[in-house]
PDB file of N, CA and C in Angstrom:
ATOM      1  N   UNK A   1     238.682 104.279 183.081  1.00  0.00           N
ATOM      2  CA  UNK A   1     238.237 105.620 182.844  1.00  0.00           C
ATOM      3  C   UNK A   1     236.719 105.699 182.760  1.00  0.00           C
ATOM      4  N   UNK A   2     235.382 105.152 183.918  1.00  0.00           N
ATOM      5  CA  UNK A   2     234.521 104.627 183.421  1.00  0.00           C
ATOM      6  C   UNK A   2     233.989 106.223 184.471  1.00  0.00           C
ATOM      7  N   UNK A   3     235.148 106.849 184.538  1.00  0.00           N
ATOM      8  CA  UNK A   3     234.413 108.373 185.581  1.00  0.00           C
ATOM      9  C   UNK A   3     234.399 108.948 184.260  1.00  0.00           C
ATOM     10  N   UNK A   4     234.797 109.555 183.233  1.00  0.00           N
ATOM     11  CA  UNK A   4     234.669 110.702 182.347  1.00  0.00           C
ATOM     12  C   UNK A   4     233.745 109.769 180.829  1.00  0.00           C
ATOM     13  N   UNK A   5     233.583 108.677 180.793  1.00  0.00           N
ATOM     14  CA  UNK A   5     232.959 108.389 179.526  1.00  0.00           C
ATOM     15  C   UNK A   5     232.064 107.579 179.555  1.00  0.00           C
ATOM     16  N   UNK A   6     230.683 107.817 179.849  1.00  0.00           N
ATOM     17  CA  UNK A   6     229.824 107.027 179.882  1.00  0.00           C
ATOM     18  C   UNK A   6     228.973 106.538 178.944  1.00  0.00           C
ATOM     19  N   UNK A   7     228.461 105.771 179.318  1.00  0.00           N
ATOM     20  CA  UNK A   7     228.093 104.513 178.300  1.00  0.00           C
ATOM     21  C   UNK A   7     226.724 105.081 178.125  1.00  0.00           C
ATOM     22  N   UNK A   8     226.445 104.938 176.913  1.00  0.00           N
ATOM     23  CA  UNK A   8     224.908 105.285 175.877  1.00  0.00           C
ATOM     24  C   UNK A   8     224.089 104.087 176.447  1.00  0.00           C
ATOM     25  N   UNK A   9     223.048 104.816 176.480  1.00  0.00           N
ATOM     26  CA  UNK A   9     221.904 103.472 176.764  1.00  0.00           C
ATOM     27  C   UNK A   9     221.343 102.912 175.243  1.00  0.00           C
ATOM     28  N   UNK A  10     221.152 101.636 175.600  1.00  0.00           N
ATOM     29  CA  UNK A  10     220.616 101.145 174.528  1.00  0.00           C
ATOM     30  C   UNK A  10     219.663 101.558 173.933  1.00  0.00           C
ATOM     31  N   UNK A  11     218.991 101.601 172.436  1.00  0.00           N
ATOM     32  CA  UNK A  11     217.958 101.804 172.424  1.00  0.00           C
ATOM     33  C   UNK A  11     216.841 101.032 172.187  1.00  0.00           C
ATOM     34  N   UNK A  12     215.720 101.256 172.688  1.00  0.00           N
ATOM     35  CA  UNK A  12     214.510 100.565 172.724  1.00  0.00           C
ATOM     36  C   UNK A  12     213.704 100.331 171.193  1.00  0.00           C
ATOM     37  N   UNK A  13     213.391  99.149 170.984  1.00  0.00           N
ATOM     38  CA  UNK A  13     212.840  98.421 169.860  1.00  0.00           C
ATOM     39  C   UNK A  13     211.752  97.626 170.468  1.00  0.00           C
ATOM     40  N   UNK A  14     210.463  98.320 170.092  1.00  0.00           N
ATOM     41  CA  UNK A  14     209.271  97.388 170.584  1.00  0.00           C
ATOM     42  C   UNK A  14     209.126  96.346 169.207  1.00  0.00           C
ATOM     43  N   UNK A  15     208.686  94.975 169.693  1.00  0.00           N
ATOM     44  CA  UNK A  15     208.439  94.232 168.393  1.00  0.00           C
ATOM     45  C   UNK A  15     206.980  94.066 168.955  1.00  0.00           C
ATOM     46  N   UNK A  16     205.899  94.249 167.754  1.00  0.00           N
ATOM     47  CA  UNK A  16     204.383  93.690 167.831  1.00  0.00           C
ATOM     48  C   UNK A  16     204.472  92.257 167.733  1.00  0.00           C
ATOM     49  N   UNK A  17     203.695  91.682 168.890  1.00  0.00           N
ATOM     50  CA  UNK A  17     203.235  89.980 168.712  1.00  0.00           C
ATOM     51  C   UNK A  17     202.315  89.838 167.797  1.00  0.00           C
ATOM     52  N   UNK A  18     201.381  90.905 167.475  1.00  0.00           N
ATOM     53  CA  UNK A  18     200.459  90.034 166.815  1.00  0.00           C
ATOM     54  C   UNK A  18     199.928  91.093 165.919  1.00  0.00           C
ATOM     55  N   UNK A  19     200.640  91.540 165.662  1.00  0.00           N
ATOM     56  CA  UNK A  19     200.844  92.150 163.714  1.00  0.00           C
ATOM     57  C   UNK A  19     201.109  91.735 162.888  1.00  0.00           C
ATOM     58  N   UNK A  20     200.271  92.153 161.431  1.00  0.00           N
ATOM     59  CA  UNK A  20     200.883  91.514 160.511  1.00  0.00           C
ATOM     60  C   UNK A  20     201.329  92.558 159.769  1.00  0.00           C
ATOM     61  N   UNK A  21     202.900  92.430 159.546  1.00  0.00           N
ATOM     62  CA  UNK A  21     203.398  94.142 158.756  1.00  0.00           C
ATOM     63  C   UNK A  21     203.060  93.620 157.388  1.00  0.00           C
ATOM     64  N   UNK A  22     202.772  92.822 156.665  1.00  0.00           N
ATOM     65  CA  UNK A  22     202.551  92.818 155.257  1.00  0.00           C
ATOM     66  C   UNK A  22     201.440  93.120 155.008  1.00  0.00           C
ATOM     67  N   UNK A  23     200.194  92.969 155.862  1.00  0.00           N
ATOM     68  CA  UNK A  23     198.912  93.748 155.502  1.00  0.00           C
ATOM     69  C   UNK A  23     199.653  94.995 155.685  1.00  0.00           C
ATOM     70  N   UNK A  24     200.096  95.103 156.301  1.00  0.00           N
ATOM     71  CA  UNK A  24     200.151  96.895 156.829  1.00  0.00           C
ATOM     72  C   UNK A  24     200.841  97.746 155.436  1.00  0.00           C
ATOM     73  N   UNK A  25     202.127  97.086 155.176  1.00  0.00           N
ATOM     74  CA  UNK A  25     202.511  97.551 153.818  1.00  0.00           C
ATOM     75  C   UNK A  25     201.652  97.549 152.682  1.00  0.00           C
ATOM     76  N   UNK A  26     200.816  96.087 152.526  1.00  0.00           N
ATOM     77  CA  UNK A  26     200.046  96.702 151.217  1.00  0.00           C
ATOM     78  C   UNK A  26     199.092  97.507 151.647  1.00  0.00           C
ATOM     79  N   UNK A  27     198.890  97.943 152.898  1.00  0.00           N
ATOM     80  CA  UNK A  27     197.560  98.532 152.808  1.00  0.00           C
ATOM     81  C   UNK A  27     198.204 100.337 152.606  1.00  0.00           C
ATOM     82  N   UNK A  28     199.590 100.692 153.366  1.00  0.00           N
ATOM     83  CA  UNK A  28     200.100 101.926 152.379  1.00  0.00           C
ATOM     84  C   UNK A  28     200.117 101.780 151.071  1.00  0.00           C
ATOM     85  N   UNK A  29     200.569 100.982 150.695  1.00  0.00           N
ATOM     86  CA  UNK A  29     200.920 100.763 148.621  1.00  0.00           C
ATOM     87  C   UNK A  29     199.021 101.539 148.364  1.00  0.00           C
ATOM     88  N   UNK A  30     198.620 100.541 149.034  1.00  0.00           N
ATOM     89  CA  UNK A  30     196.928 100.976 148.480  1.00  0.00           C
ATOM     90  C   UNK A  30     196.495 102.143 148.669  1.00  0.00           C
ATOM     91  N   UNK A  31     196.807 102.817 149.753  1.00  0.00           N
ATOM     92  CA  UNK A  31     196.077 104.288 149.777  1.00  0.00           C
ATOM     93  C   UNK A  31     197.365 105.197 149.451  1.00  0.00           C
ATOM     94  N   UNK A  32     198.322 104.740 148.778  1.00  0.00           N
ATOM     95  CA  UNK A  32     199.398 105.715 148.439  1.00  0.00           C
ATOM     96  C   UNK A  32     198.634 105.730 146.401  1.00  0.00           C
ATOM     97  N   UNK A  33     198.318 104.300 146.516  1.00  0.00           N
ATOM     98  CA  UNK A  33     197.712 104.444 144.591  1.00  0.00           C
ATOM     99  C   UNK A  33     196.640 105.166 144.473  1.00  0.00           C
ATOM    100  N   UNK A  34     195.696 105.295 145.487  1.00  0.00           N
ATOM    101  CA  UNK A  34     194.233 105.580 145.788  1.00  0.00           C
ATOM    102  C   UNK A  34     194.932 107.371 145.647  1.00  0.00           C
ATOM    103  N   UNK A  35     195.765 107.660 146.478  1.00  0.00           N
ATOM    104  CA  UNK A  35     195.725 108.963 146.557  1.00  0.00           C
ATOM    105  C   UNK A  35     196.321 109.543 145.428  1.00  0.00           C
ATOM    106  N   UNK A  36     197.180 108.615 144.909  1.00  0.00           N
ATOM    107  CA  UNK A  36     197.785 109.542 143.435  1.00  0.00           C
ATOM    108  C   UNK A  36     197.229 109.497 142.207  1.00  0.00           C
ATOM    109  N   UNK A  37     195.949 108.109 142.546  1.00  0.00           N
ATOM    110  CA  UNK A  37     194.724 108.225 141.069  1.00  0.00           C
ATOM    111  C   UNK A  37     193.674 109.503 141.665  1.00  0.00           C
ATOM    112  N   UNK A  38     193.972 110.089 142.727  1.00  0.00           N
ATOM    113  CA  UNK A  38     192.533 110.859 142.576  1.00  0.00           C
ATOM    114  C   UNK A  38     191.154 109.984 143.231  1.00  0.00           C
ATOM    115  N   UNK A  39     191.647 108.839 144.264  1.00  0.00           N
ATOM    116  CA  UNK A  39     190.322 107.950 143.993  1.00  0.00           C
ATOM    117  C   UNK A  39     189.434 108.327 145.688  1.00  0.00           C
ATOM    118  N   UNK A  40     190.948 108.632 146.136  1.00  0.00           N
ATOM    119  CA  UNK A  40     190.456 108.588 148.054  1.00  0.00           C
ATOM    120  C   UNK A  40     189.934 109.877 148.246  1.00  0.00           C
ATOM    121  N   UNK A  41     189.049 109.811 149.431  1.00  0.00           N
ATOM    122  CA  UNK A  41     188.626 110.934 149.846  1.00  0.00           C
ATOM    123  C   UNK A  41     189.326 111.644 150.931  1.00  0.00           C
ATOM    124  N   UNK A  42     188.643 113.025 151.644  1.00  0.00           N
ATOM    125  CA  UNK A  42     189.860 113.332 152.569  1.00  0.00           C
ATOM    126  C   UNK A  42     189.122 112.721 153.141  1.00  0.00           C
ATOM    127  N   UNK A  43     188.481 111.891 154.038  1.00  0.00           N
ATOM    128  CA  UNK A  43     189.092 111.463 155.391  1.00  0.00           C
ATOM    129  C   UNK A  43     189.749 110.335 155.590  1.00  0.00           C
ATOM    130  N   UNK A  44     190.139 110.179 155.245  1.00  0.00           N
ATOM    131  CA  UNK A  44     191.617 109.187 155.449  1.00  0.00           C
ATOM    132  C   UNK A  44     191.998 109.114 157.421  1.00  0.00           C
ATOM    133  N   UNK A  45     193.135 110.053 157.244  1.00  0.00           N
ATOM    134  CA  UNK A  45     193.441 110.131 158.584  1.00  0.00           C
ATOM    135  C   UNK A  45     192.931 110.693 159.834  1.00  0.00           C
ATOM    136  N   UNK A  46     192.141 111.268 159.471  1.00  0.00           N
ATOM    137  CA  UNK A  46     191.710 112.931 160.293  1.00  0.00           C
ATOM    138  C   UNK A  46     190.656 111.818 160.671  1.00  0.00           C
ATOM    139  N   UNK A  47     189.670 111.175 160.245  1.00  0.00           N
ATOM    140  CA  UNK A  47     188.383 110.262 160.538  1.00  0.00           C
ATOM    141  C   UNK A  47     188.976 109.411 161.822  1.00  0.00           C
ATOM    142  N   UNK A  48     190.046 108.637 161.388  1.00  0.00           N
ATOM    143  CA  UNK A  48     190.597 107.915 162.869  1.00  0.00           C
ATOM    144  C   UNK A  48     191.028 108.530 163.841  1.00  0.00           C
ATOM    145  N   UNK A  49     191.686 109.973 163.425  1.00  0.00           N
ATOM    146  CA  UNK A  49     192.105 110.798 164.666  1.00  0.00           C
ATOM    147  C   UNK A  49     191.080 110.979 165.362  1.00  0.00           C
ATOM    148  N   UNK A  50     189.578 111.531 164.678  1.00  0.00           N
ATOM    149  CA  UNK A  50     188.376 111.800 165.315  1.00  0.00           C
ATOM    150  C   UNK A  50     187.675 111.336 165.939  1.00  0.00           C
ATOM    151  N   UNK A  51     187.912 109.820 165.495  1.00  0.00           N
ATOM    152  CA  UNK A  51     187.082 108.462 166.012  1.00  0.00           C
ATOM    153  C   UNK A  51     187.671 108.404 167.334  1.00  0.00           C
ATOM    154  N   UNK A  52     189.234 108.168 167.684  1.00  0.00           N
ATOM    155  CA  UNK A  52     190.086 108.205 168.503  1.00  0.00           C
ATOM    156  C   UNK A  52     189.959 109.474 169.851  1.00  0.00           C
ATOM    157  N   UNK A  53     189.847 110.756 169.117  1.00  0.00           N
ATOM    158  CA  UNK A  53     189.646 111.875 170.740  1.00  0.00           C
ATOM    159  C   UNK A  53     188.223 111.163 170.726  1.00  0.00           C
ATOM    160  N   UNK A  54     187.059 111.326 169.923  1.00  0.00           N
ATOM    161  CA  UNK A  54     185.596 111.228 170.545  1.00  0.00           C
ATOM    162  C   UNK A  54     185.890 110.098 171.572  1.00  0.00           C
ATOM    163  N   UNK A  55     186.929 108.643 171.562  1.00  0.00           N
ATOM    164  CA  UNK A  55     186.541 107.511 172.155  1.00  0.00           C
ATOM    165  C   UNK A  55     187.260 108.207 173.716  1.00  0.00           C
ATOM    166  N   UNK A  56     187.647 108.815 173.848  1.00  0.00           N
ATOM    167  CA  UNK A  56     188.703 109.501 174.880  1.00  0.00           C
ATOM    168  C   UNK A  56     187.797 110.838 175.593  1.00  0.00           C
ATOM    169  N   UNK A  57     186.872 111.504 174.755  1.00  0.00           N
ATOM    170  CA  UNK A  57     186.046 112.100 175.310  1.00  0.00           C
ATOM    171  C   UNK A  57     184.849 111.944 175.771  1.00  0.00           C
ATOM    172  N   UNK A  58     184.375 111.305 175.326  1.00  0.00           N
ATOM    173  CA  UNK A  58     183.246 110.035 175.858  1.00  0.00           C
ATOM    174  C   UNK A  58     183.443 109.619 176.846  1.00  0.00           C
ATOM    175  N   UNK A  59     184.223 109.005 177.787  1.00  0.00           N
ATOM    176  CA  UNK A  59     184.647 108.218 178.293  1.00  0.00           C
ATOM    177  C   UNK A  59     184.580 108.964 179.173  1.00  0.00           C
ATOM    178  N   UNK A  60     184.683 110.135 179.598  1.00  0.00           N
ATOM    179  CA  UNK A  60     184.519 110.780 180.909  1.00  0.00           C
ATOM    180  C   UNK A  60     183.277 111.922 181.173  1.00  0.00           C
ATOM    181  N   UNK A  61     182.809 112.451 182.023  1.00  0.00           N
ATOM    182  CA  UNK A  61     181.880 112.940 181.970  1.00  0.00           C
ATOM    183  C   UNK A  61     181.958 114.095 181.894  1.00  0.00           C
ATOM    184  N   UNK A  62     183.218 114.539 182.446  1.00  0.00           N
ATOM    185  CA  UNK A  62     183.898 116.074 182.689  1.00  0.00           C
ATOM    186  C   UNK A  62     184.266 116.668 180.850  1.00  0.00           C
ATOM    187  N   UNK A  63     184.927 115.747 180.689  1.00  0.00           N
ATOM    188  CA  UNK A  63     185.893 116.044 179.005  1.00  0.00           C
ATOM    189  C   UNK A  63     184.267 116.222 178.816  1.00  0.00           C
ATOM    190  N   UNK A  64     183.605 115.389 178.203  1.00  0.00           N
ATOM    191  CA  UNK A  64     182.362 115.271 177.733  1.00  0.00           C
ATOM    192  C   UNK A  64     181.785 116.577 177.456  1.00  0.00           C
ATOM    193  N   UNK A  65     181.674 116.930 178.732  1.00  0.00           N
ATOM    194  CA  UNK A  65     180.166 118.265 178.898  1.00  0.00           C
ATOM    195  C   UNK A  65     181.362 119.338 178.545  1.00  0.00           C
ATOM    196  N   UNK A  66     182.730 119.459 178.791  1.00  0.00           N
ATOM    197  CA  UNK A  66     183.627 120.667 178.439  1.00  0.00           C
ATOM    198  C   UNK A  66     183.658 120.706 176.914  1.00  0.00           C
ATOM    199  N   UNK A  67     183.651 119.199 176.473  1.00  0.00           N
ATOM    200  CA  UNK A  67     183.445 119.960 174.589  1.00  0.00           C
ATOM    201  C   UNK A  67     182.439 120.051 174.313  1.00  0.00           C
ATOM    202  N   UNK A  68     181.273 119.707 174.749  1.00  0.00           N
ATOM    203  CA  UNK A  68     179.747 120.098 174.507  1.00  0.00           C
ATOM    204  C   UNK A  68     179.474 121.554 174.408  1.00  0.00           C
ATOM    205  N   UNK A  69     180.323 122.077 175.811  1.00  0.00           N
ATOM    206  CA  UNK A  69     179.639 123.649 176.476  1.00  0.00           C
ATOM    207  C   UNK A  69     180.957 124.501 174.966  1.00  0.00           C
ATOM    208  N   UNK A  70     182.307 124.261 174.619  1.00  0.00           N
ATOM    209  CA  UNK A  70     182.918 125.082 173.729  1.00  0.00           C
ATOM    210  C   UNK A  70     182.161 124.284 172.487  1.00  0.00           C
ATOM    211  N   UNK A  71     181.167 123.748 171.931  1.00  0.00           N
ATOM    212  CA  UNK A  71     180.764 123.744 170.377  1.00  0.00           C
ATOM    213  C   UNK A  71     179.362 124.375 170.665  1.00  0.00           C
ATOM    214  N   UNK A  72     178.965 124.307 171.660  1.00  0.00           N
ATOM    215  CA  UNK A  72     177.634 125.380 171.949  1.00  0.00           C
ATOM    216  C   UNK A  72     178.176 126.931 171.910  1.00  0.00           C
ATOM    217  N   UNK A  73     179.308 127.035 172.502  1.00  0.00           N
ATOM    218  CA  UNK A  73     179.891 128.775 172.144  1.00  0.00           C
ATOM    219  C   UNK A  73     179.655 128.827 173.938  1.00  0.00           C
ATOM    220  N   UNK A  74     179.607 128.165 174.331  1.00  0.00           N
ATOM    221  CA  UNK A  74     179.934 128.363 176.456  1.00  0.00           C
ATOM    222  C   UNK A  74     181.125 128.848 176.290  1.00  0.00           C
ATOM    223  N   UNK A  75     181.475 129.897 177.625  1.00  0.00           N
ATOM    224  CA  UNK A  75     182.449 129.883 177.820  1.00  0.00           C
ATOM    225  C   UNK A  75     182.971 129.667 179.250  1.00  0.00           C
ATOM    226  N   UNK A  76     184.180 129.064 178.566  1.00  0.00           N
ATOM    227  CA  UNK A  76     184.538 128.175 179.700  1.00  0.00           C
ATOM    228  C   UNK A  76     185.675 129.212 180.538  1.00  0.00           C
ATOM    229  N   UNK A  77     185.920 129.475 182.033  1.00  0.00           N
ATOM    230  CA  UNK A  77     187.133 129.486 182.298  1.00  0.00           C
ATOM    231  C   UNK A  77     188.479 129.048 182.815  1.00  0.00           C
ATOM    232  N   UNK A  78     189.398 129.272 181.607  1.00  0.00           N
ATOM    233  CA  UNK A  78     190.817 129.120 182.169  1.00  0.00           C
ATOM    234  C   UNK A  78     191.375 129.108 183.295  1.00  0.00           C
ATOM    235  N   UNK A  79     192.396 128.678 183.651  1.00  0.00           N
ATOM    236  CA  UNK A  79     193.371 129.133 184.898  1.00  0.00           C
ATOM    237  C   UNK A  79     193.923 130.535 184.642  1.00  0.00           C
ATOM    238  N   UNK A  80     194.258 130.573 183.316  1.00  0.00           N
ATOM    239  CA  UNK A  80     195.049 132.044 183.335  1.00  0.00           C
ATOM    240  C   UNK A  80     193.701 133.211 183.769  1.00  0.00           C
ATOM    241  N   UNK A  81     192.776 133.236 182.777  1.00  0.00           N
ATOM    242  CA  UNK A  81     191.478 134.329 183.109  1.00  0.00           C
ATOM    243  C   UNK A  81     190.890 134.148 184.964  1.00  0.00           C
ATOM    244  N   UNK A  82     191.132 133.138 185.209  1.00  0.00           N
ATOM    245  CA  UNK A  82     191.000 133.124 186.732  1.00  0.00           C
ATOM    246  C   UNK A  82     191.893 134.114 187.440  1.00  0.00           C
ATOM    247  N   UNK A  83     193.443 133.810 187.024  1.00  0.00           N
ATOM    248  CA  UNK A  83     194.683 134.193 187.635  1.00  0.00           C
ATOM    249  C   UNK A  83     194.291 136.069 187.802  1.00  0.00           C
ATOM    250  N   UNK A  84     194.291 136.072 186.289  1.00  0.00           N
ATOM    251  CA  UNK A  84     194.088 137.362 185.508  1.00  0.00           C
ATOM    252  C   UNK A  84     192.683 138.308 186.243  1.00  0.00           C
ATOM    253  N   UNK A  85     191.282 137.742 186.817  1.00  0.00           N
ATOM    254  CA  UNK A  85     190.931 138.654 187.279  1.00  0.00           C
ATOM    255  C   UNK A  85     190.916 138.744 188.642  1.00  0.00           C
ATOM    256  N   UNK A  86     191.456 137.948 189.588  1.00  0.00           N
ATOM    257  CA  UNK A  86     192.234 137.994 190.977  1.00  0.00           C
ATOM    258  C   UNK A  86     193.253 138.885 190.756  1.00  0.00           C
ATOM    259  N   UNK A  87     194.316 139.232 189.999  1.00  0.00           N
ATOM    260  CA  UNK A  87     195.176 140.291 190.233  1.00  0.00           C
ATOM    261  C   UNK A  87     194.820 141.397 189.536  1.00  0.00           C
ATOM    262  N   UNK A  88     193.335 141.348 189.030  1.00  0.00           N
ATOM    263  CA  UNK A  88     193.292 142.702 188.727  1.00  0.00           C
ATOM    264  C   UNK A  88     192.056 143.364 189.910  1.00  0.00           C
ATOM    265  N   UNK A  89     191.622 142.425 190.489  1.00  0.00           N
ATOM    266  CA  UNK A  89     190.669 142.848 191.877  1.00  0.00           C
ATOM    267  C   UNK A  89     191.748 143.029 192.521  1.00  0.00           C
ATOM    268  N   UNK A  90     192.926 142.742 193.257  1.00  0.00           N
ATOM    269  CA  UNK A  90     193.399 143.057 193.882  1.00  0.00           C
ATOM    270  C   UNK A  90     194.428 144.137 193.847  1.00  0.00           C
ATOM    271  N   UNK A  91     194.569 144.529 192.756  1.00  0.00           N
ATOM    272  CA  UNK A  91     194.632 145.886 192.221  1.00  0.00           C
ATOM    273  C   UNK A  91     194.244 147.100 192.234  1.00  0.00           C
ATOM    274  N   UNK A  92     192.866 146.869 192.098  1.00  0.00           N
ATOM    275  CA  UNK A  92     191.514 147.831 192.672  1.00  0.00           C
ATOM    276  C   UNK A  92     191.388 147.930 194.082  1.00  0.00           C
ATOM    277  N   UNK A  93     191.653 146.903 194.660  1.00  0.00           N
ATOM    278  CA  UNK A  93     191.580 146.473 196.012  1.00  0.00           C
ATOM    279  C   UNK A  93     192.389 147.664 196.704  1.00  0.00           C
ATOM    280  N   UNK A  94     193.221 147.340 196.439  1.00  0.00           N
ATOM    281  CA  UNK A  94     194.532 147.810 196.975  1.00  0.00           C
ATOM    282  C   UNK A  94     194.681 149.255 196.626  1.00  0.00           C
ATOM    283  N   UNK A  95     193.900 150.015 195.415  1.00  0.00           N
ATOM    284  CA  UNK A  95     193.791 151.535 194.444  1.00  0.00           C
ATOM    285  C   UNK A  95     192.932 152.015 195.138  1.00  0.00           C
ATOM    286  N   UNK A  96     191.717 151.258 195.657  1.00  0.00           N
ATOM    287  CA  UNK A  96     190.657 152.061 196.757  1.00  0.00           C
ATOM    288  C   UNK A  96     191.271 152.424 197.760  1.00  0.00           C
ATOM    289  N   UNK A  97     191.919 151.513 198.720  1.00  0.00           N
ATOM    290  CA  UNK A  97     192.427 151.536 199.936  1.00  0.00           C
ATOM    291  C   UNK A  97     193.606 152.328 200.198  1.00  0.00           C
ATOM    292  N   UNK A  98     194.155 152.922 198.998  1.00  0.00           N
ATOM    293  CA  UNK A  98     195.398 153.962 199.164  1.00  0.00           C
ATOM    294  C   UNK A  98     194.783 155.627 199.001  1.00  0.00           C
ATOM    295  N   UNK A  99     193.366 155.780 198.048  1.00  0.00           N
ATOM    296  CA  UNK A  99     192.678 156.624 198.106  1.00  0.00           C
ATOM    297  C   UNK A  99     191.637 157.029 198.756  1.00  0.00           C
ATOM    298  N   UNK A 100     191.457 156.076 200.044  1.00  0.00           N
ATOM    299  CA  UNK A 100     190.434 156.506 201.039  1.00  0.00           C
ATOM    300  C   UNK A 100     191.449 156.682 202.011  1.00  0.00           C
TER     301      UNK A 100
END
């Protein structure tokens, strides 16, 4: 009956070669004590997230100058605002040309 009941795929378990999960555990225990004495600051996580896009935006020249030009207040355009004023010229387009 291998037509009506098919078989589940296994699931995937990555193992790290060259981790060590017991630093890793005490190092939660530590910023789990840090955070419930009041001792840590916020950047905790948000600092590596940040560290992490900047290393990803850096890295290209395009990403680069596109978050440069939106923290200067540039504005940049979309695909949709592209889309958006092509069908509204051709709108007009088309509103002249039925009234002449």
């Amino acid at each position: 009956m291998g037509l009506f009941k098919q078989r589940r795929p296994r699931g995937f378990q990555h193992q790290y070669l060259y981790a060590d999960e017991r630093k890793d555990v005490l190092k939660d225990v530590e910023e789990r004590a840090k955070r419930e004495l009041g001792v840590t600051d916020d950047k905790g996580k948000s600092s590596h997230e940040d560290r992490m896009r900047g290393a990803f935006l850096n890295a290209t020249k395009y990403a680069r100058r596109r978050s440069e030009r939106r923290l200067s207040g540039g504005f940049i355009l979309s695909t949709g605002v592209i889309l958006l004023l092509i069908v509204l010229l051709v709108v007009v387009w088309k509103f002249l040309l039925y009234f002449n």
